[in-house]
Protein backbone atom coordinates (compact mmCIF):
# COMPACT_ATOMS: atom_id res chain seq x y z
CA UNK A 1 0.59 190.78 101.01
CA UNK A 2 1.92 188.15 103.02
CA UNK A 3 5.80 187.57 102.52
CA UNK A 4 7.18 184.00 102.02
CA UNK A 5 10.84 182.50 101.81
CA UNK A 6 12.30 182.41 98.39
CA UNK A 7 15.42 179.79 98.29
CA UNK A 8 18.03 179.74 95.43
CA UNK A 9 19.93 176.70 95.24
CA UNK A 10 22.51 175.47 92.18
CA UNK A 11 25.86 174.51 91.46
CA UNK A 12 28.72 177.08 91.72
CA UNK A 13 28.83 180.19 89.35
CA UNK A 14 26.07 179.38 87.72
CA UNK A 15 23.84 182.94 88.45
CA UNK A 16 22.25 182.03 92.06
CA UNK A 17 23.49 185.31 93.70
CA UNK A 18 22.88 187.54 90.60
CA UNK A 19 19.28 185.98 90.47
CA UNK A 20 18.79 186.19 93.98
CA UNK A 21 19.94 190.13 94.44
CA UNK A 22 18.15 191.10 91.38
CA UNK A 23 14.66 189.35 92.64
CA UNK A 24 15.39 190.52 96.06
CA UNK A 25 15.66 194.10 94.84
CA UNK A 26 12.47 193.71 92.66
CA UNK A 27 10.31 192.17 95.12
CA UNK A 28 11.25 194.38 98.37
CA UNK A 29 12.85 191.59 100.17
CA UNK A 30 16.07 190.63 102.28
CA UNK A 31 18.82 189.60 100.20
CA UNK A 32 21.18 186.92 102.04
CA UNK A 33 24.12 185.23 99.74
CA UNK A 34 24.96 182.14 102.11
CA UNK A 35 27.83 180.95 100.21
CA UNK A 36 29.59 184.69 101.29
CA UNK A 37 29.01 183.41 104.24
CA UNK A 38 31.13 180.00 104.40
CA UNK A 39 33.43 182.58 101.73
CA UNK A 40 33.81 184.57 104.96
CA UNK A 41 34.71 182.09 107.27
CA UNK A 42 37.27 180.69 104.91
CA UNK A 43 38.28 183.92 104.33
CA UNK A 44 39.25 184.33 108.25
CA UNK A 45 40.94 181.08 108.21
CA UNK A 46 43.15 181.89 105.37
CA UNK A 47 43.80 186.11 107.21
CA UNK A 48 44.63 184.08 110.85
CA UNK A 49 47.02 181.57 109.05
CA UNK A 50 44.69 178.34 110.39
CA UNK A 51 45.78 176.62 106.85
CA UNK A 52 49.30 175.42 107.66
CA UNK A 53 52.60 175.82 104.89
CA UNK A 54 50.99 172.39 103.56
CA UNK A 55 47.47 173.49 103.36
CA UNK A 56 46.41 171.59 106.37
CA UNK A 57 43.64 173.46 108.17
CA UNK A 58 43.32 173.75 111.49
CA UNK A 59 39.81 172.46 112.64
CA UNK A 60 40.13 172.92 115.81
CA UNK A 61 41.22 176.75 115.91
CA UNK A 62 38.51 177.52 113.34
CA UNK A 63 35.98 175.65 115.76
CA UNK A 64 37.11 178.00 118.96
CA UNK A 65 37.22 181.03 116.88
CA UNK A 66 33.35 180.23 114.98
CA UNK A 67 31.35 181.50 117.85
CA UNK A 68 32.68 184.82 118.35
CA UNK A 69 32.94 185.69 114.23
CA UNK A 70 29.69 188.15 113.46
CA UNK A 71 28.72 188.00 109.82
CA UNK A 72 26.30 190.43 108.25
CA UNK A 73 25.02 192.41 104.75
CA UNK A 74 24.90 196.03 104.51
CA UNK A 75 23.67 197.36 101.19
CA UNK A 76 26.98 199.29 99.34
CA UNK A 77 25.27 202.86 98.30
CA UNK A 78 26.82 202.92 95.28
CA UNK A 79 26.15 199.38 93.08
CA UNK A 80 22.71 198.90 95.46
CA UNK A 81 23.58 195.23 96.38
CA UNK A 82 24.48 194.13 99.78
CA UNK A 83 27.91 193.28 100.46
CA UNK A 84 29.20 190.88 103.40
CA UNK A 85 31.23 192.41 106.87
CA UNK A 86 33.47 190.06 108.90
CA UNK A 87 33.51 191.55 112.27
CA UNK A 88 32.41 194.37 110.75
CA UNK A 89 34.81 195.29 108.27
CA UNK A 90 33.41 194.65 104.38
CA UNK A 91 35.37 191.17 102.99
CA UNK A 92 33.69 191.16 99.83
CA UNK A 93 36.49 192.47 97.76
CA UNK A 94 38.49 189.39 99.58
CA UNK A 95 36.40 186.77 99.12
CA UNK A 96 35.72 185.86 95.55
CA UNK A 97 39.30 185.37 94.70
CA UNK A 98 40.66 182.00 93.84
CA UNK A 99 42.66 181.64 97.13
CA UNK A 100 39.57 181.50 98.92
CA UNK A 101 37.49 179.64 96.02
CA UNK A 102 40.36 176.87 96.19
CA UNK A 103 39.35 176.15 100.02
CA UNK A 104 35.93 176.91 100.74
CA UNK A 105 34.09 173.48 99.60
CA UNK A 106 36.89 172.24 102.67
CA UNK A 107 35.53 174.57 104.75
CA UNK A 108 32.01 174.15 104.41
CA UNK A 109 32.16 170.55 104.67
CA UNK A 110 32.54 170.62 108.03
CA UNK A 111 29.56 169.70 109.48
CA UNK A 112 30.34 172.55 112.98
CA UNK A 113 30.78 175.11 110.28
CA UNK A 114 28.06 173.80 108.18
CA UNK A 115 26.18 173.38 111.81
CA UNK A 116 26.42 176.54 112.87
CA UNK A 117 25.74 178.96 109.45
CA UNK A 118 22.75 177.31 108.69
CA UNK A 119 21.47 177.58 112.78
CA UNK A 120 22.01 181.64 111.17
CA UNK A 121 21.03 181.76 108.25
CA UNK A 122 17.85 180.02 109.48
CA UNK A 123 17.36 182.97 112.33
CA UNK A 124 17.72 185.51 109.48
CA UNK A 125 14.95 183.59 107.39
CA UNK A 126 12.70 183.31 110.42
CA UNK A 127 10.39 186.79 109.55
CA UNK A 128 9.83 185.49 106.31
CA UNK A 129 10.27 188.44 103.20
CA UNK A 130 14.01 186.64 102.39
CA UNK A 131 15.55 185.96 99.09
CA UNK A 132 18.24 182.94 100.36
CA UNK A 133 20.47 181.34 97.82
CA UNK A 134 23.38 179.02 98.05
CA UNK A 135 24.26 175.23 98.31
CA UNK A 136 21.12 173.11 99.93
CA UNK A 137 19.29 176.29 100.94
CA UNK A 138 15.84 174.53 99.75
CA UNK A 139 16.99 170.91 101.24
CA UNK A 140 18.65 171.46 104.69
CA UNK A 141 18.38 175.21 105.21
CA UNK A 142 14.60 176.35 104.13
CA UNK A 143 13.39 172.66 103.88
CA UNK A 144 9.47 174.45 103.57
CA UNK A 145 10.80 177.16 101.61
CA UNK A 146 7.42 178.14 99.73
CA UNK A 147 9.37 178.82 96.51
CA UNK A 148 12.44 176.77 95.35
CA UNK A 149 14.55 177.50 92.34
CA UNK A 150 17.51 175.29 91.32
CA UNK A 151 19.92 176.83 88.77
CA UNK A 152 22.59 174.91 86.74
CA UNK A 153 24.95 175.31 83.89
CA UNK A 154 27.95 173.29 82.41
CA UNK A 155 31.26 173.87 84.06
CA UNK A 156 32.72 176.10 80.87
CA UNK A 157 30.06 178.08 81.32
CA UNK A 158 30.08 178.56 84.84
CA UNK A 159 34.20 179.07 84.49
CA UNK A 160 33.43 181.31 81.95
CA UNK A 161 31.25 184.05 83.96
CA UNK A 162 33.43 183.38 87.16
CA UNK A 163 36.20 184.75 84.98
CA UNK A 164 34.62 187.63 83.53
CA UNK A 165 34.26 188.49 86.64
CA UNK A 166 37.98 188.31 88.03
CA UNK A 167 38.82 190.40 84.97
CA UNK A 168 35.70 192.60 85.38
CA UNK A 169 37.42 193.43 88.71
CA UNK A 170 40.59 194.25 87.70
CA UNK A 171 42.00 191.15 89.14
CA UNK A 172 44.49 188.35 87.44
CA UNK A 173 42.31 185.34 86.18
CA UNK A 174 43.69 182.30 84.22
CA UNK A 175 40.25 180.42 82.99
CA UNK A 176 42.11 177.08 82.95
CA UNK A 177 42.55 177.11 86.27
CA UNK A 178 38.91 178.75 86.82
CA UNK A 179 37.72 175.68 84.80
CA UNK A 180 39.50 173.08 87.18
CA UNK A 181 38.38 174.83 90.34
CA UNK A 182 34.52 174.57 89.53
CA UNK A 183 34.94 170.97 88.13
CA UNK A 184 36.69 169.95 91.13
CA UNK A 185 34.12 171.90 93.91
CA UNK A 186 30.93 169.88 91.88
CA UNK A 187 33.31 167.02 92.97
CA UNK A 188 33.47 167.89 96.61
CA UNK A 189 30.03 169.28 96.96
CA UNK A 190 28.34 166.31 94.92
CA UNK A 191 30.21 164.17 97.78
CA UNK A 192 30.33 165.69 100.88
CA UNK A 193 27.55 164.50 103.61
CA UNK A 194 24.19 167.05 102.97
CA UNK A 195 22.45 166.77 106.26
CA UNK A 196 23.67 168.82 109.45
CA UNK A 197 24.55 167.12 112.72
């Protein structure tokens, strides 16, 4: 059967990666979560201290250090979902907090991050058999993509199952907070320039 491109795209904590794994795992195909991805690179900027005392980050270090960060998925033998390696050591219980949810819209606004993840995520797309999601994966990413899905939900909702999560985890979680976070990303990402230069 011949494999296609499947692209998941929505708003933030609204199901894409759930969706995506899940169908991924059904159909025999490559699971890639993009937004780990720009959650990874945020991640390294917040670990190497590139956001100053006032939260200013520095471009310029994060654009030097870019080329030589490797980011991959290895499948985690015990849930049977892939999760996402920095350099090779797994990130994923790192990134989904809300230190690196408050700055990763910043992050991937910049059009050499933005530049050079989707320059990778469309090489790991390229054999076709992939299950992408993430922000403008059917748009800028997999423009061709021969299936498209956009997924959506209202803000208390999508506050709502990120902090389920947080507590699912273990982790402290104040849904108020949750709640201004995801209002305040739609913000950025409904504003920030789309198309990669």
């Amino acid at each position: 059967m011949k494999k296609i491109t499947i692209a998941i795209d929505g708003h933030s904590s609204c199901g894409k990666s759930t969706m995506a794994k899940d169908l991924a795992q059904k159909v025999g195909y490559v699971y890639v979560d993009t937004g780990a991805m720009y959650r990874a690179v945020t991640y390294y900027a917040l670990s190497h201290s590139l956001f100053d005392s006032s939260g200013v980050l520095d471009s310029e270090g994060l654009a030097s250090a870019l080329p030589h960060l490797t980011i991959s998925f290895k499948a985690n033998a015990s849930t049977g979902r892939p999760d996402t390696y920095l350099d090779g050591e797994c990130v994923e219980p790192y990134i989904r907090g809300m230190e690196v949810s408050g700055k990763v819209s910043e992050v991937a606004a910049l059009p050499f991050v933005r530049e050079a993840l989707v320059q990778q995520q469309q090489r790991m797309g390229m054999e076709k058999g992939v299950v992408m999601d993430g922000r403008d994966i059917g748009t800028v990413v997999f423009p061709d993509a021969e299936l498209k899905v956009f997924v959506t939900a209202s803000a208390e909702v999508r506050a709502r199952r990120r902090y389920d999560e947080l507590k699912g985890k273990g982790e402290v979680a104040d849904y108020d907070e949750i709640l201004r976070n995801v209002v305040e990303r739609d913000y950025q990402d409904s504003h920030r320039w789309t198309t990669v230069i």
